[in-house]
Structure formats: C-alpha cells, structure tokens
Protein backbone atom coordinates (compact mmCIF):
# COMPACT_ATOMS: atom_id res chain seq x y z
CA UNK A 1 -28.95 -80.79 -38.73
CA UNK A 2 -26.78 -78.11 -37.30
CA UNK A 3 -26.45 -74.74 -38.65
CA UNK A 4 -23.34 -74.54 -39.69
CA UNK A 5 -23.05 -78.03 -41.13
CA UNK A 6 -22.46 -76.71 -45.20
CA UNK A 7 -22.02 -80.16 -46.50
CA UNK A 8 -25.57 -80.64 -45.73
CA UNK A 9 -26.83 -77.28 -46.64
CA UNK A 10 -24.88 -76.03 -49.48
CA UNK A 11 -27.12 -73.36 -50.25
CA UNK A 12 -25.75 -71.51 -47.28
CA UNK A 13 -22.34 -71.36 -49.11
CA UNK A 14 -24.10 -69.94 -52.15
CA UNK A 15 -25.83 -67.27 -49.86
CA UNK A 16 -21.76 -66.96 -48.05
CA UNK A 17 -20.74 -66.24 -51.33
CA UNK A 18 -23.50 -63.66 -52.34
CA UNK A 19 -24.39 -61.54 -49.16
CA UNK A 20 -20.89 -62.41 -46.64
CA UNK A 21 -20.81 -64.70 -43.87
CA UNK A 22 -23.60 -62.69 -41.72
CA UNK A 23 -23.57 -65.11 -38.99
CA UNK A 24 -20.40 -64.71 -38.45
CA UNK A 25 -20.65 -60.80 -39.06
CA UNK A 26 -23.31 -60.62 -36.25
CA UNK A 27 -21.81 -63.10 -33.68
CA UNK A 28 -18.53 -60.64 -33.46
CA UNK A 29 -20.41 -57.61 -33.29
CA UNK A 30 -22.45 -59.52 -30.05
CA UNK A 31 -19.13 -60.38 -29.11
CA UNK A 32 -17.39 -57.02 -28.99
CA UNK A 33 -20.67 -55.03 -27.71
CA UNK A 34 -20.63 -57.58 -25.09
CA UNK A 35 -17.11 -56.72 -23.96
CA UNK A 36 -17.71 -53.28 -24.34
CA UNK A 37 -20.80 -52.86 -21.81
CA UNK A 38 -18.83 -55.37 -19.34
CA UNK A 39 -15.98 -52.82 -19.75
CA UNK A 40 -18.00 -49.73 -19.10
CA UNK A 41 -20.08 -51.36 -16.68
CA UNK A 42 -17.37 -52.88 -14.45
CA UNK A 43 -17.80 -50.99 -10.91
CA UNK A 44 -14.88 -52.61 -9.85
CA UNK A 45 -12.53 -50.16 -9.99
CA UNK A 46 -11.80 -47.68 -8.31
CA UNK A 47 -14.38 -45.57 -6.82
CA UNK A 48 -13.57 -41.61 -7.18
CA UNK A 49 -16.04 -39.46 -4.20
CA UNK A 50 -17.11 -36.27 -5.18
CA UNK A 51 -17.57 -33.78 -2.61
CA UNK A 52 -21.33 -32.55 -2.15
CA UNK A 53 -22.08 -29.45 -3.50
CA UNK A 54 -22.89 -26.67 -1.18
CA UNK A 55 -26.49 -26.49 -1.11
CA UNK A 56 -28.73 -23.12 -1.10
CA UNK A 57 -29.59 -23.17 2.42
CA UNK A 58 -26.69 -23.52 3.81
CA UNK A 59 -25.39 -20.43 1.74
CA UNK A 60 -28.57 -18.42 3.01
C-alpha cells in the first residue's frame, strides 16, 4: 500500500486534519536545507586568494 494512498488509509486524513500534513511539512524543509548546503557548498565560483600573512620570522 503506498503511503500516501488516503483512500486506503483514511486515518491519515484524520491525523492531516488534527496535527497538519507533517510529511509534507518535513519533505520541504529536506528540500530547502538541501538547496541551501548545495548553495553554500558550491566551490564553483569564483575563487578569491588571500595574500599570506607576513609571518614572525620574517619580521625578526
């Protein structure tokens, strides 16, 4: 039986009705943390080099 087959289950519209669709809920929270972390985590753009900083012995 699949999950989201309600004309077999019909208490999951009763628990829909009571507590809010949390499938639903959770599968577009996966889906937006998932496009967040490929967002932050994309390393292909572009790439900004910071100089090195002086270190102490060469200031000695």
């Amino acid at each position: 039986m699949p999950a989201n087959d309600a004309a077999q289950a019909p208490i999951y519209d009763t628990l829909v009705q009571e507590h809010g669709d949390v499938l639903a809920t959770a599968r577009k929270a996966a889906e937006e943390t998932q496009q967040r972390a490929e967002a932050v985590l994309d390393f292909r753009g572009p790439v900004t080099v910071v100089p090195d900083a002086p270190s102490a012995e060469s200031a000695a």
